[in-house]
PDB file of N, CA and C in Angstrom:
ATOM      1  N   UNK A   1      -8.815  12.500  -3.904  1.00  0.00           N
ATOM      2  CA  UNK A   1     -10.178  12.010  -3.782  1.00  0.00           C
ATOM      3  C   UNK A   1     -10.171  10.741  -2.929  1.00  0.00           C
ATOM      4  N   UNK A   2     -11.016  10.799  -1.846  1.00  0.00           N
ATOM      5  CA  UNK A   2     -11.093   9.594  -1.037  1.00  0.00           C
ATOM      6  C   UNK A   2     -11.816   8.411  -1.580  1.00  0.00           C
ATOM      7  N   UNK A   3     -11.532   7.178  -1.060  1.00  0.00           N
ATOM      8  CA  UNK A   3     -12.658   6.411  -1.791  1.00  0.00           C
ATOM      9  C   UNK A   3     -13.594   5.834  -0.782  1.00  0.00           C
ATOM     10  N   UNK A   4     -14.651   5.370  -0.972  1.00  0.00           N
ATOM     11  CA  UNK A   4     -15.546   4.783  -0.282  1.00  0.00           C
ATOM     12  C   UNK A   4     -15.995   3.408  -0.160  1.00  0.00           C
ATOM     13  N   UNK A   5     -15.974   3.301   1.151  1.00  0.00           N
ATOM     14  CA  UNK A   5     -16.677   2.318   1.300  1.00  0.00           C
ATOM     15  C   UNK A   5     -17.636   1.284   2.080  1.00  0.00           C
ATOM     16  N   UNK A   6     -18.314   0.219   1.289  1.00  0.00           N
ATOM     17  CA  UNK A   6     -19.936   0.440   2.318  1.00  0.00           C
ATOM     18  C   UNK A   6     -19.438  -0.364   4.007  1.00  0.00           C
ATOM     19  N   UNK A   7     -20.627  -0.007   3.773  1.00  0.00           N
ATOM     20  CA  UNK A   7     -20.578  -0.413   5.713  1.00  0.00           C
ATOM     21  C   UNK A   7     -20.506  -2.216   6.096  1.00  0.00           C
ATOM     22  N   UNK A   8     -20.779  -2.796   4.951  1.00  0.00           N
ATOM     23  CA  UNK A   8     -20.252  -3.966   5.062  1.00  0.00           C
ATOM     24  C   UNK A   8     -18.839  -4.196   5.075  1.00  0.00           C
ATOM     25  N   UNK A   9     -18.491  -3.653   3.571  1.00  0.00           N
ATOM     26  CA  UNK A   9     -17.284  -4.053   4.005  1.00  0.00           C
ATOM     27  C   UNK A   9     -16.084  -3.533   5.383  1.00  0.00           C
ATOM     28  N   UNK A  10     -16.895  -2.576   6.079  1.00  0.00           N
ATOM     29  CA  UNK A  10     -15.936  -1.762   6.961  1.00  0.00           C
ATOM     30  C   UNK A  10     -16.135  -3.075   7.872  1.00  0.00           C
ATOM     31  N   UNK A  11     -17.182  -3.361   8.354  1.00  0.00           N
ATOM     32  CA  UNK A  11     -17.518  -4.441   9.241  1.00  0.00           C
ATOM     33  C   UNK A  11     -16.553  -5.304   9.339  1.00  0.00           C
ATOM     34  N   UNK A  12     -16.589  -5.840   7.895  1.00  0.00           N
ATOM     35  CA  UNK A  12     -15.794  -7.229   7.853  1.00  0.00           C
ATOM     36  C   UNK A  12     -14.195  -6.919   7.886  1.00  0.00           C
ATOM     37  N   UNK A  13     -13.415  -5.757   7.775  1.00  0.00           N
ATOM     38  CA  UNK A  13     -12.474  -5.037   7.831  1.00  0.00           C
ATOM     39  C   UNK A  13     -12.456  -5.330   9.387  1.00  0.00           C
ATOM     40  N   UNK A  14     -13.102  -4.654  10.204  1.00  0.00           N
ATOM     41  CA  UNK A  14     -13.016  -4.381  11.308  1.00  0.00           C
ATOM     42  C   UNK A  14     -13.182  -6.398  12.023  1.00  0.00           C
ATOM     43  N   UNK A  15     -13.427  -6.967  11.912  1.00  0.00           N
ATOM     44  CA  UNK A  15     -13.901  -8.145  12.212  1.00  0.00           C
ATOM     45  C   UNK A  15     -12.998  -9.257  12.184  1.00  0.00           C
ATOM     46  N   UNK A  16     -12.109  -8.593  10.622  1.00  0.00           N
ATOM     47  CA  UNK A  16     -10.785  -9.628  10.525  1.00  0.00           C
ATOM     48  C   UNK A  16      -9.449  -9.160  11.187  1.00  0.00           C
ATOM     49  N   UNK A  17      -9.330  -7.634  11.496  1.00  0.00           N
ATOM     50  CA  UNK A  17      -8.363  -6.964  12.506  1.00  0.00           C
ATOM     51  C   UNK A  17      -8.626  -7.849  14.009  1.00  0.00           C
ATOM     52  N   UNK A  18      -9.956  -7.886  14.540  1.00  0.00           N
ATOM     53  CA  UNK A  18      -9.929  -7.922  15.967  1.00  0.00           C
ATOM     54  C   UNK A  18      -9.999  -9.803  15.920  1.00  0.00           C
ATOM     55  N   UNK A  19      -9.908 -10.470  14.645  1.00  0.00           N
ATOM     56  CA  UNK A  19      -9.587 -11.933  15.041  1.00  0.00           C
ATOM     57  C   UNK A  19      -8.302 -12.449  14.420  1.00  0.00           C
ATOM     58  N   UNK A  20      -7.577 -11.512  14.357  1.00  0.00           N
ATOM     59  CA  UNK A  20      -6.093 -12.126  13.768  1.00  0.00           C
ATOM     60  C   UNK A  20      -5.078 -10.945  14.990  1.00  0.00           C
ATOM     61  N   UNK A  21      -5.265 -11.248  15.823  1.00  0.00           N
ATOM     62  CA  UNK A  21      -4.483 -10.612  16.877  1.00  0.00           C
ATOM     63  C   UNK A  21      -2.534 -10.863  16.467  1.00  0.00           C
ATOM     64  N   UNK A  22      -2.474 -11.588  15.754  1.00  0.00           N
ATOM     65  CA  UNK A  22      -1.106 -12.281  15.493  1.00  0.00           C
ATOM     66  C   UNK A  22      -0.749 -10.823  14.155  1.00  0.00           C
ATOM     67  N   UNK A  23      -1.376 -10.739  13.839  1.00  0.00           N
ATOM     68  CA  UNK A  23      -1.377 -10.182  12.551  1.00  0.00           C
ATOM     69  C   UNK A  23      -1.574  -8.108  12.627  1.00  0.00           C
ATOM     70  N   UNK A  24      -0.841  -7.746  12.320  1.00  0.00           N
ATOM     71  CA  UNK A  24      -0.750  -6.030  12.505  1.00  0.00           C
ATOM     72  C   UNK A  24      -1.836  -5.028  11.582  1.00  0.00           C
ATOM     73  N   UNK A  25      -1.882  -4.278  12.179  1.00  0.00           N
ATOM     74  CA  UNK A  25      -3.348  -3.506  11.555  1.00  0.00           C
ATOM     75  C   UNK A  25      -2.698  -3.146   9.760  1.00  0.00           C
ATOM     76  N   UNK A  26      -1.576  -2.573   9.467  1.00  0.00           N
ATOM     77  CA  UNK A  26      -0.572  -2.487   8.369  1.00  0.00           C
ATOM     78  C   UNK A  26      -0.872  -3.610   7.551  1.00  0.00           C
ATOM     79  N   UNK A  27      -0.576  -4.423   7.768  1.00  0.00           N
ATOM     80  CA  UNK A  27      -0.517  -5.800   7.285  1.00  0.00           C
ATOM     81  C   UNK A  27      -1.952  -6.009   6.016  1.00  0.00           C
ATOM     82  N   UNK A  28      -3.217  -6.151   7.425  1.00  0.00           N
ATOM     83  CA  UNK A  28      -3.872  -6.358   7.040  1.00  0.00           C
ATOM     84  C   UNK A  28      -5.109  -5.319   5.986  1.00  0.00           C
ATOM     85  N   UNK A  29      -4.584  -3.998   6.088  1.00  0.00           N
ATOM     86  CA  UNK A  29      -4.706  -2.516   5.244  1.00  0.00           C
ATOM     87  C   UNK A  29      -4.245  -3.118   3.743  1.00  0.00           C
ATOM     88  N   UNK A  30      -2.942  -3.197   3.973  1.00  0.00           N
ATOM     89  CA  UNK A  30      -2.440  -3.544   2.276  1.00  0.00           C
ATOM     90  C   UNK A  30      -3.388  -4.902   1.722  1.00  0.00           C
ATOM     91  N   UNK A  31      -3.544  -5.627   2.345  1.00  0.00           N
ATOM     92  CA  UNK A  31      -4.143  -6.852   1.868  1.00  0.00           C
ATOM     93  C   UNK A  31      -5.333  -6.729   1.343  1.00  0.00           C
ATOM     94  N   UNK A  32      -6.393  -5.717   1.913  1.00  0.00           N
ATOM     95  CA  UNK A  32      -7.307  -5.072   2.009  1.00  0.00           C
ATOM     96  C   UNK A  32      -7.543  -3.730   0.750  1.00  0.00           C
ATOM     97  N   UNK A  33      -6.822  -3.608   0.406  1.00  0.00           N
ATOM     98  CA  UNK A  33      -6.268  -2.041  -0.086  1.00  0.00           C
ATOM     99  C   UNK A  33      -7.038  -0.971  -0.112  1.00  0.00           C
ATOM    100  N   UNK A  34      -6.861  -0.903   1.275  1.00  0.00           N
ATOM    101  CA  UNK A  34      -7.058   0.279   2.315  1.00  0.00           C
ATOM    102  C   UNK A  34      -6.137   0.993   3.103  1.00  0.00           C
ATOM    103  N   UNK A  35      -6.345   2.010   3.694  1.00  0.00           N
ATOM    104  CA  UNK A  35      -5.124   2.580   4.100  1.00  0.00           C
ATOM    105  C   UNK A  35      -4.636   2.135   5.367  1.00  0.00           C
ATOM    106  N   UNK A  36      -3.759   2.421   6.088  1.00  0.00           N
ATOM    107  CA  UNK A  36      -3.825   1.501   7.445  1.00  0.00           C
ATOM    108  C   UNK A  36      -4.733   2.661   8.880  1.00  0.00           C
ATOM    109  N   UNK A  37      -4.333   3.682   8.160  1.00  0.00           N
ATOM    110  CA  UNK A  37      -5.087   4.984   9.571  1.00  0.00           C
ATOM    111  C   UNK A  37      -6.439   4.939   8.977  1.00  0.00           C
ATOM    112  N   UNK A  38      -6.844   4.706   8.083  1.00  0.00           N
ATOM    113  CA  UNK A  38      -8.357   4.281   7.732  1.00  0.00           C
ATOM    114  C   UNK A  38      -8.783   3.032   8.620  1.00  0.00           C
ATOM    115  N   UNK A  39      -7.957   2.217   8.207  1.00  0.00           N
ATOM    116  CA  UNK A  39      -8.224   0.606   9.131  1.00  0.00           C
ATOM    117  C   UNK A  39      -8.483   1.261  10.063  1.00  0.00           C
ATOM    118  N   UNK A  40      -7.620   2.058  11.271  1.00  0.00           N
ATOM    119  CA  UNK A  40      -7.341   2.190  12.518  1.00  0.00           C
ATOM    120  C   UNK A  40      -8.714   2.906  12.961  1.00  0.00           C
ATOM    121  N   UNK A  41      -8.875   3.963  12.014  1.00  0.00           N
ATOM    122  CA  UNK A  41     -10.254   4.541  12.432  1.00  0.00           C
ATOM    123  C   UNK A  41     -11.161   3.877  12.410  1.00  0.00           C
ATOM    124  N   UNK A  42     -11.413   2.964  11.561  1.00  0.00           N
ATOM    125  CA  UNK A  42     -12.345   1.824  11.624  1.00  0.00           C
ATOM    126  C   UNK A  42     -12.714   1.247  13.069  1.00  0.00           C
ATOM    127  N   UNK A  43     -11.648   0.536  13.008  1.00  0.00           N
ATOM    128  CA  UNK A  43     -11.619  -0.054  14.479  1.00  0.00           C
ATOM    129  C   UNK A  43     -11.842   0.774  15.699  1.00  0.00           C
ATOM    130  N   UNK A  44     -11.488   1.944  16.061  1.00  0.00           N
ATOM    131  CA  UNK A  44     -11.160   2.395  16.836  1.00  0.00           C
ATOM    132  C   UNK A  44     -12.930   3.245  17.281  1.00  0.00           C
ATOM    133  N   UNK A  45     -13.159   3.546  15.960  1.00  0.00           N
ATOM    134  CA  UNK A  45     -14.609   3.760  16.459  1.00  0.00           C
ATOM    135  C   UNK A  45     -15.703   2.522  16.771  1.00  0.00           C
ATOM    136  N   UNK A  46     -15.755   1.189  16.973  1.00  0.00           N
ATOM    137  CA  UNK A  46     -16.337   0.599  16.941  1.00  0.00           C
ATOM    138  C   UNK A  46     -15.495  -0.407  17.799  1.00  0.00           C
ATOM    139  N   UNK A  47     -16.400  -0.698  19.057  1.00  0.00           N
ATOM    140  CA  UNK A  47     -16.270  -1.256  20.657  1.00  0.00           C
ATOM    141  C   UNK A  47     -15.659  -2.696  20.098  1.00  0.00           C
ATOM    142  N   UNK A  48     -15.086  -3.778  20.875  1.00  0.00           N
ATOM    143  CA  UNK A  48     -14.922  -4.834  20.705  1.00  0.00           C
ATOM    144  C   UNK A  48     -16.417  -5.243  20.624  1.00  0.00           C
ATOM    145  N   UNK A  49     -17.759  -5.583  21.162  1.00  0.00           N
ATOM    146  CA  UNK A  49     -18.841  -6.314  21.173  1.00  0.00           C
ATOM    147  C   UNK A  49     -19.422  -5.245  20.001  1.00  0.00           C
ATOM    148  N   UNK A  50     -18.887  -4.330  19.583  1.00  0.00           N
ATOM    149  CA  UNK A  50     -19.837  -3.816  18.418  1.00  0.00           C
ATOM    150  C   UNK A  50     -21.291  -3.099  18.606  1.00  0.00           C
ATOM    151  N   UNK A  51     -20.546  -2.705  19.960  1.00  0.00           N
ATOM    152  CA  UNK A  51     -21.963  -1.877  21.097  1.00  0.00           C
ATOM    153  C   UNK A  51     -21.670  -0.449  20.269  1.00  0.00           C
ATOM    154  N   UNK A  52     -20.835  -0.291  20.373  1.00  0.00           N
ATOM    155  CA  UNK A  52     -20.791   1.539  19.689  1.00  0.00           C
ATOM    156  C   UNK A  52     -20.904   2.025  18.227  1.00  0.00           C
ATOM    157  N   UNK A  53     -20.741   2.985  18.003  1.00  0.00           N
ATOM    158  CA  UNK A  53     -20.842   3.329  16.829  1.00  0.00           C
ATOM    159  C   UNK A  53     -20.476   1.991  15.997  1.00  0.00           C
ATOM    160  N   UNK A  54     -21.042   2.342  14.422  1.00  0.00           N
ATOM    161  CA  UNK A  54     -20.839   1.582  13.368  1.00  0.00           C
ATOM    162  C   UNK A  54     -19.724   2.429  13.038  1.00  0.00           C
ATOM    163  N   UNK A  55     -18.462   1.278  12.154  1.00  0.00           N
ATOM    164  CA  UNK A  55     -17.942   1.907  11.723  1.00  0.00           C
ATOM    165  C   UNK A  55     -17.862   2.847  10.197  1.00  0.00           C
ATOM    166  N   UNK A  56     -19.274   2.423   9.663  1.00  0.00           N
ATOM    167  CA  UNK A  56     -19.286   3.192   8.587  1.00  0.00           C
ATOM    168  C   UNK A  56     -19.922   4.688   8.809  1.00  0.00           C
ATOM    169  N   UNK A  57     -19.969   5.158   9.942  1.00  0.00           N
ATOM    170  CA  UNK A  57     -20.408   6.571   9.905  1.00  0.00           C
ATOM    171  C   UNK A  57     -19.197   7.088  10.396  1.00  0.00           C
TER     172      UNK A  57
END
């Protein structure tokens, strides 16, 4: 069973990946306790300026 979660917190997920450049997507998954290819999808759908998709859809 997957778990969910809201679109805030994906935001702020996604927000603390792209300002800790020092810091590995892994890293910051466990800290999070989230998965890290969850993190990745996160990010990955959603542009650096946050022009594209949200990442909660």
């Amino acid at each position: 069973m997957s778990k969910r979660y809201t679109a805030e917190f994906k935001r702020d997920a996604v927000a603390l990946v792209r300002s800790s450049p020092h810091r590995n997507v892994t890293e910051i998954a466990r800290e999070l306790g989230v998965s890290p290819e969850g993190l990745r999808g996160w990010v990955s759908r959603t542009a650096p300026t946050g022009a594209r998709a949200d990442p909660a859809s």
